[in-house]
N, C-alpha and C. Protein backbone atom coordinates (compact mmCIF):
# COMPACT_ATOMS: atom_id res chain seq x y z
N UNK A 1 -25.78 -44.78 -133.24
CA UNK A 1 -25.39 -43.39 -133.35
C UNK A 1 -25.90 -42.76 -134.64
N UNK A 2 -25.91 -43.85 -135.91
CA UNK A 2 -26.32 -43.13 -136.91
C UNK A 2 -27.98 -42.35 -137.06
N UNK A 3 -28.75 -43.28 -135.92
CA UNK A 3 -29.66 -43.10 -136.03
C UNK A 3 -29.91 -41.34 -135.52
N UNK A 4 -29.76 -41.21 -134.19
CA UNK A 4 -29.12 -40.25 -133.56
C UNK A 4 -28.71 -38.98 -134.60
N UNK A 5 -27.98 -39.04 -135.02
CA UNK A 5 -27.31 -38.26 -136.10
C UNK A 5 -28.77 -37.71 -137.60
N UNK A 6 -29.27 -38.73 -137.60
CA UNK A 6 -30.33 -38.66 -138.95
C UNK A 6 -31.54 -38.06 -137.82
N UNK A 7 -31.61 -38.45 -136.68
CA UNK A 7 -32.73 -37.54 -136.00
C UNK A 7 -32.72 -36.24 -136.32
N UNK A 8 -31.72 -35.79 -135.50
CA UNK A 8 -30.88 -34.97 -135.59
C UNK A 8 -31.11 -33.80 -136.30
N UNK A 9 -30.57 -34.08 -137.36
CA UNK A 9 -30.49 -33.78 -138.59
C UNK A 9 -31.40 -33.19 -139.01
N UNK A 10 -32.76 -33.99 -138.95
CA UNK A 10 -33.77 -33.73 -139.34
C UNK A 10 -34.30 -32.48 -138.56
N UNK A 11 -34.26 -32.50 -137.50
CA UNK A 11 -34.31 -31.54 -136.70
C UNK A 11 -33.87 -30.34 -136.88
N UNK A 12 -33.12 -30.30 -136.98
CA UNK A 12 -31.78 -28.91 -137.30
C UNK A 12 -32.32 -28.40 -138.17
N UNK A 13 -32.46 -28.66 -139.39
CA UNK A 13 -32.57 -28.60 -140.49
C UNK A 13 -34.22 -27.83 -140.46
N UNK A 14 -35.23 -28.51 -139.56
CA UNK A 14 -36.43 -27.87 -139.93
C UNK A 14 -36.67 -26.45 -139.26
N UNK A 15 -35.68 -26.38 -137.81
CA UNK A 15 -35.82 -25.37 -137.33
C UNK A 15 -35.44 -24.28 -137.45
N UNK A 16 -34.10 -24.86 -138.37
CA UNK A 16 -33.63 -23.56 -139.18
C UNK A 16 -34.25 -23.03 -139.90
N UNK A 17 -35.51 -23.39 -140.87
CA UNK A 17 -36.06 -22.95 -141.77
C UNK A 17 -37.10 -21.95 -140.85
N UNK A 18 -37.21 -22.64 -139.99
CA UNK A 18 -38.21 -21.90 -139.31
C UNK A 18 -38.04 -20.65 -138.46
N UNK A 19 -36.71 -21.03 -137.71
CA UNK A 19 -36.14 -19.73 -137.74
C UNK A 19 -35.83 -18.59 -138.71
N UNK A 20 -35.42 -19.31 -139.47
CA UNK A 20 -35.57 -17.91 -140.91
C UNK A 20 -36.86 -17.54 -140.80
N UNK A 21 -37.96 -18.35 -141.49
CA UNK A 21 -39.49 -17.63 -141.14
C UNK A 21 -39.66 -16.94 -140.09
N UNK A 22 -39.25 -17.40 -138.90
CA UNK A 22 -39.47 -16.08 -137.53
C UNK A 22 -38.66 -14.53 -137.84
N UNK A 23 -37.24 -15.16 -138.23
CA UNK A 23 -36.51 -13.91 -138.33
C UNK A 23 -37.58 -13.05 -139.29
N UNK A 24 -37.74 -12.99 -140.51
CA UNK A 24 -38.47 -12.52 -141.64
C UNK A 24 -40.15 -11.67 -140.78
N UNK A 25 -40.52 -12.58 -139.28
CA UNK A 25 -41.69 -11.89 -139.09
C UNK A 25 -41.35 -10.92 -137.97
N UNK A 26 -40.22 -10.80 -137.47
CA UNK A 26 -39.73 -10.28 -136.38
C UNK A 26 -40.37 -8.16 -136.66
N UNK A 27 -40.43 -7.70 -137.78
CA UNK A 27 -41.22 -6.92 -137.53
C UNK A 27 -42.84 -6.78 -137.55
N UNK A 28 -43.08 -8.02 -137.63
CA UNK A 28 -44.78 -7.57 -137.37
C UNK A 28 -45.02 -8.27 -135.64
N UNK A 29 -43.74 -8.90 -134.80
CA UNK A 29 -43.41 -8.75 -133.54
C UNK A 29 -43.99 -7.76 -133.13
N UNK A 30 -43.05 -6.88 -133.46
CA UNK A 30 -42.80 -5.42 -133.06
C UNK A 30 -43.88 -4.78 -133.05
N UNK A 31 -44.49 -4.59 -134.29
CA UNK A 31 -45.79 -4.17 -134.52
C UNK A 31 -47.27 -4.43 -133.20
N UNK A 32 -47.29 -5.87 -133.20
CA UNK A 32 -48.28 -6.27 -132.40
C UNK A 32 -47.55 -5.96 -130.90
N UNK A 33 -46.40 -5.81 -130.20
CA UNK A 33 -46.50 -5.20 -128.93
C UNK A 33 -46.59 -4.15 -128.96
N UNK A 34 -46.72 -3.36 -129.97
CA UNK A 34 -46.62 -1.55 -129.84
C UNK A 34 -48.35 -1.80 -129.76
N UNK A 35 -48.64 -2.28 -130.65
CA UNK A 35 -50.26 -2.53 -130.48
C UNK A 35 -50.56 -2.77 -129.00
N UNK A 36 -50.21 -3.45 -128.88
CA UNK A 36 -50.69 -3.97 -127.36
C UNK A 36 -50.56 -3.21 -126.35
N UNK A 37 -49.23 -2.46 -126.01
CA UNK A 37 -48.96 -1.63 -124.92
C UNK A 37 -49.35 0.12 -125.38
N UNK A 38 -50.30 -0.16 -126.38
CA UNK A 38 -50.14 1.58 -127.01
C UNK A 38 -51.82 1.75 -126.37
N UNK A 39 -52.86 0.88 -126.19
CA UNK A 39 -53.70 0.80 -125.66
C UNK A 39 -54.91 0.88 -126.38
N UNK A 40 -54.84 0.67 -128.11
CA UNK A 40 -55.36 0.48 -129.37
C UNK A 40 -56.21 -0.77 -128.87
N UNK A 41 -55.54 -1.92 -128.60
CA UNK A 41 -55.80 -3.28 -128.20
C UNK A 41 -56.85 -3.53 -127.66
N UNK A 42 -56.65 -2.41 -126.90
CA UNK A 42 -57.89 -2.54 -125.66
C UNK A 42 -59.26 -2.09 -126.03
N UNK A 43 -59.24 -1.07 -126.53
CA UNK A 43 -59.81 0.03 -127.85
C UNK A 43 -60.79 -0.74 -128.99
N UNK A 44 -60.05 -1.29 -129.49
CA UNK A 44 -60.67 -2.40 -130.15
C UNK A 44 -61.33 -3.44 -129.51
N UNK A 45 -60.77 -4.40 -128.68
CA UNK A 45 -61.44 -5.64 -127.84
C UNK A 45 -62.67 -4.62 -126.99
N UNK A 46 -62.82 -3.80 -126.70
CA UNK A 46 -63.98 -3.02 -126.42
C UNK A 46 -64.92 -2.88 -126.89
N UNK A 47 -64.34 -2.22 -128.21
CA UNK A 47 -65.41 -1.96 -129.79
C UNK A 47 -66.23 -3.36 -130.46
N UNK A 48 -65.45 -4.61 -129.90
CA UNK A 48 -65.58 -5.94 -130.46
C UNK A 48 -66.56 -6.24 -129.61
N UNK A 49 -66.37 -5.84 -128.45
CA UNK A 49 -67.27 -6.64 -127.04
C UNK A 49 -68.77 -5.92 -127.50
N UNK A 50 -69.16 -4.42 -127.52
CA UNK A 50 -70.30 -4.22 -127.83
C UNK A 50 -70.67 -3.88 -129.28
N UNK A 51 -69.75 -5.21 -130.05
CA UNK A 51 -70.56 -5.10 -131.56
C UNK A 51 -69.91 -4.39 -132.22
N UNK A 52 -69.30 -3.36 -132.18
CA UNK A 52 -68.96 -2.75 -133.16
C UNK A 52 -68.59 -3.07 -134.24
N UNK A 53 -67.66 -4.06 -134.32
CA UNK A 53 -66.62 -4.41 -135.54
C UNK A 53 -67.29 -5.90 -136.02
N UNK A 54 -67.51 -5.67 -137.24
CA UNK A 54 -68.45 -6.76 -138.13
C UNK A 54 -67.83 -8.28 -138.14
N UNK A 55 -69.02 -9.03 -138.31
CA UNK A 55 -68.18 -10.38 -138.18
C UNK A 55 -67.26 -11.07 -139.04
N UNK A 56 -67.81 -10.93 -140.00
CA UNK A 56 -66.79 -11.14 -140.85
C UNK A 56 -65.71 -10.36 -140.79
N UNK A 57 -64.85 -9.45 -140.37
CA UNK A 57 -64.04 -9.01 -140.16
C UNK A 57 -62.90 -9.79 -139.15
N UNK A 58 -62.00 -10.77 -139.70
CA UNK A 58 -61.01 -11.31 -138.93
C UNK A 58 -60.24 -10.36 -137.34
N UNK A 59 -60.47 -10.72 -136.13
CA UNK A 59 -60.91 -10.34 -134.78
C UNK A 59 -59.73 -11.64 -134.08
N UNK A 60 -58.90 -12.29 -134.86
CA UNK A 60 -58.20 -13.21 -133.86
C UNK A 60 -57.33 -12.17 -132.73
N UNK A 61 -56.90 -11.77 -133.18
CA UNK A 61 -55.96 -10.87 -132.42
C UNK A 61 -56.53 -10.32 -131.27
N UNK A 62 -58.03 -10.30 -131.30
CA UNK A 62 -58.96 -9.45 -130.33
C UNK A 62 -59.52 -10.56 -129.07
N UNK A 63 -58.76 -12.31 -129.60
CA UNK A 63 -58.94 -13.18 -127.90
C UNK A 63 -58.56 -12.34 -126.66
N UNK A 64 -59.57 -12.77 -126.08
CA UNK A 64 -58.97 -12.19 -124.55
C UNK A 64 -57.56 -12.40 -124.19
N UNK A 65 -56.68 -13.43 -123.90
CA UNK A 65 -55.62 -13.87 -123.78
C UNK A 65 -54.52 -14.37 -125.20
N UNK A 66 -55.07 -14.44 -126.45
CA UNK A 66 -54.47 -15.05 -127.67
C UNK A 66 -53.47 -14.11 -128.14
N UNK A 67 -53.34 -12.70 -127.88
CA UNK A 67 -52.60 -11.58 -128.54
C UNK A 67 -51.12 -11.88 -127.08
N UNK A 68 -51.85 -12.04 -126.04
CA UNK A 68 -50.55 -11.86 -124.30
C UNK A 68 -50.17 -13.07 -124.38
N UNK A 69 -50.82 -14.21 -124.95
CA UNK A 69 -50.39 -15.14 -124.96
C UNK A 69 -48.99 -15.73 -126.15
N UNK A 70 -49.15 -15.29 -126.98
CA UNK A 70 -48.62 -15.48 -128.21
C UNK A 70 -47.21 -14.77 -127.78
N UNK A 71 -47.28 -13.44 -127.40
CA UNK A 71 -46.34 -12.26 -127.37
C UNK A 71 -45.51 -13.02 -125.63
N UNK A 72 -45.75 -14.12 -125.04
CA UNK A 72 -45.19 -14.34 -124.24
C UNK A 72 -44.56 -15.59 -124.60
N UNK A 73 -45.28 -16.49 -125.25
CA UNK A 73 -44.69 -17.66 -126.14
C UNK A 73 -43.38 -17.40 -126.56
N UNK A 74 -43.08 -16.06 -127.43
CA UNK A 74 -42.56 -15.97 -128.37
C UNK A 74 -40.98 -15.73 -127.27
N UNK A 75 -41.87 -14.73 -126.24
CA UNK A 75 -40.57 -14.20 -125.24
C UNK A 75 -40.02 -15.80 -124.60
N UNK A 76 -40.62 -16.99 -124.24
CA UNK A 76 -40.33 -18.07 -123.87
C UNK A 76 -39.36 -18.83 -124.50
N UNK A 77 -40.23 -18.85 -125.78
CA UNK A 77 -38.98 -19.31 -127.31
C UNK A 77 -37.57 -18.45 -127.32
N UNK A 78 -37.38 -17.18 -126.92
CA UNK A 78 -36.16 -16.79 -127.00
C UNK A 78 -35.44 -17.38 -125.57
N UNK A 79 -36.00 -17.37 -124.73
CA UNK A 79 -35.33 -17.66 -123.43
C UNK A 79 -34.58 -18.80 -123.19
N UNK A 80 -35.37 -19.76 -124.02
CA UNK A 80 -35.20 -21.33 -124.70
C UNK A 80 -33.78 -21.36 -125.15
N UNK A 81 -33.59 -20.87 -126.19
CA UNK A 81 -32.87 -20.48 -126.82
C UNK A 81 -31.64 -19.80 -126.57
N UNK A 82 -31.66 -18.80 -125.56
CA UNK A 82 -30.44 -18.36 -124.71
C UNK A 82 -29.95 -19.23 -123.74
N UNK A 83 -30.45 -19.91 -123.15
CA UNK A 83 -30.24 -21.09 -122.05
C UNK A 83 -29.37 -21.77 -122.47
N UNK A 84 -29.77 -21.88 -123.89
CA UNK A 84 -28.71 -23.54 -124.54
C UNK A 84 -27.26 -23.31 -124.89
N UNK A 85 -27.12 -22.52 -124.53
CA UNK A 85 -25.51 -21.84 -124.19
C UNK A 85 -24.40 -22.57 -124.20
């Protein structure tokens, strides 16, 4: 059991931290679905597709699926989370 308990533990303990870090990003959440459903997103991944926007210019956000993907993760992780009720 002790072992159990020190798993545990360990566990708890990291996800809490990490939950704090989520809580703390919860408005740049916000930010990136207003992005997304405001139709900027698209706007850009457009501008990206024929060149526009320089390479060196950091473009993660502009994956085909990495911005819907992430923003559904995140909705998964809460769902997770309500379940355990």
């Amino acid at each position: 059991m002790s072992a159990s308990f020190d798993r545990l533990s360990i566990v708890v303990a990291e996800l809490e931290k990490r939950l704090d870090e989520l809580e703390t990003l919860l408005p740049e959440v916000k930010k990136l679905k207003a992005y997304q459903s405001s139709g900027k997103w698209l706007q850009d991944y457009e501008a990206d597709e024929r060149g526009e926007i320089p390479a060196e210019v950091n473009r993660s956000v502009l994956s085909q699926d990495g911005l819907y993907d992430l923003l559904a993760d995140l909705d998964a992780l809460r769902a997770r989370f309500l379940e355990q009720k």
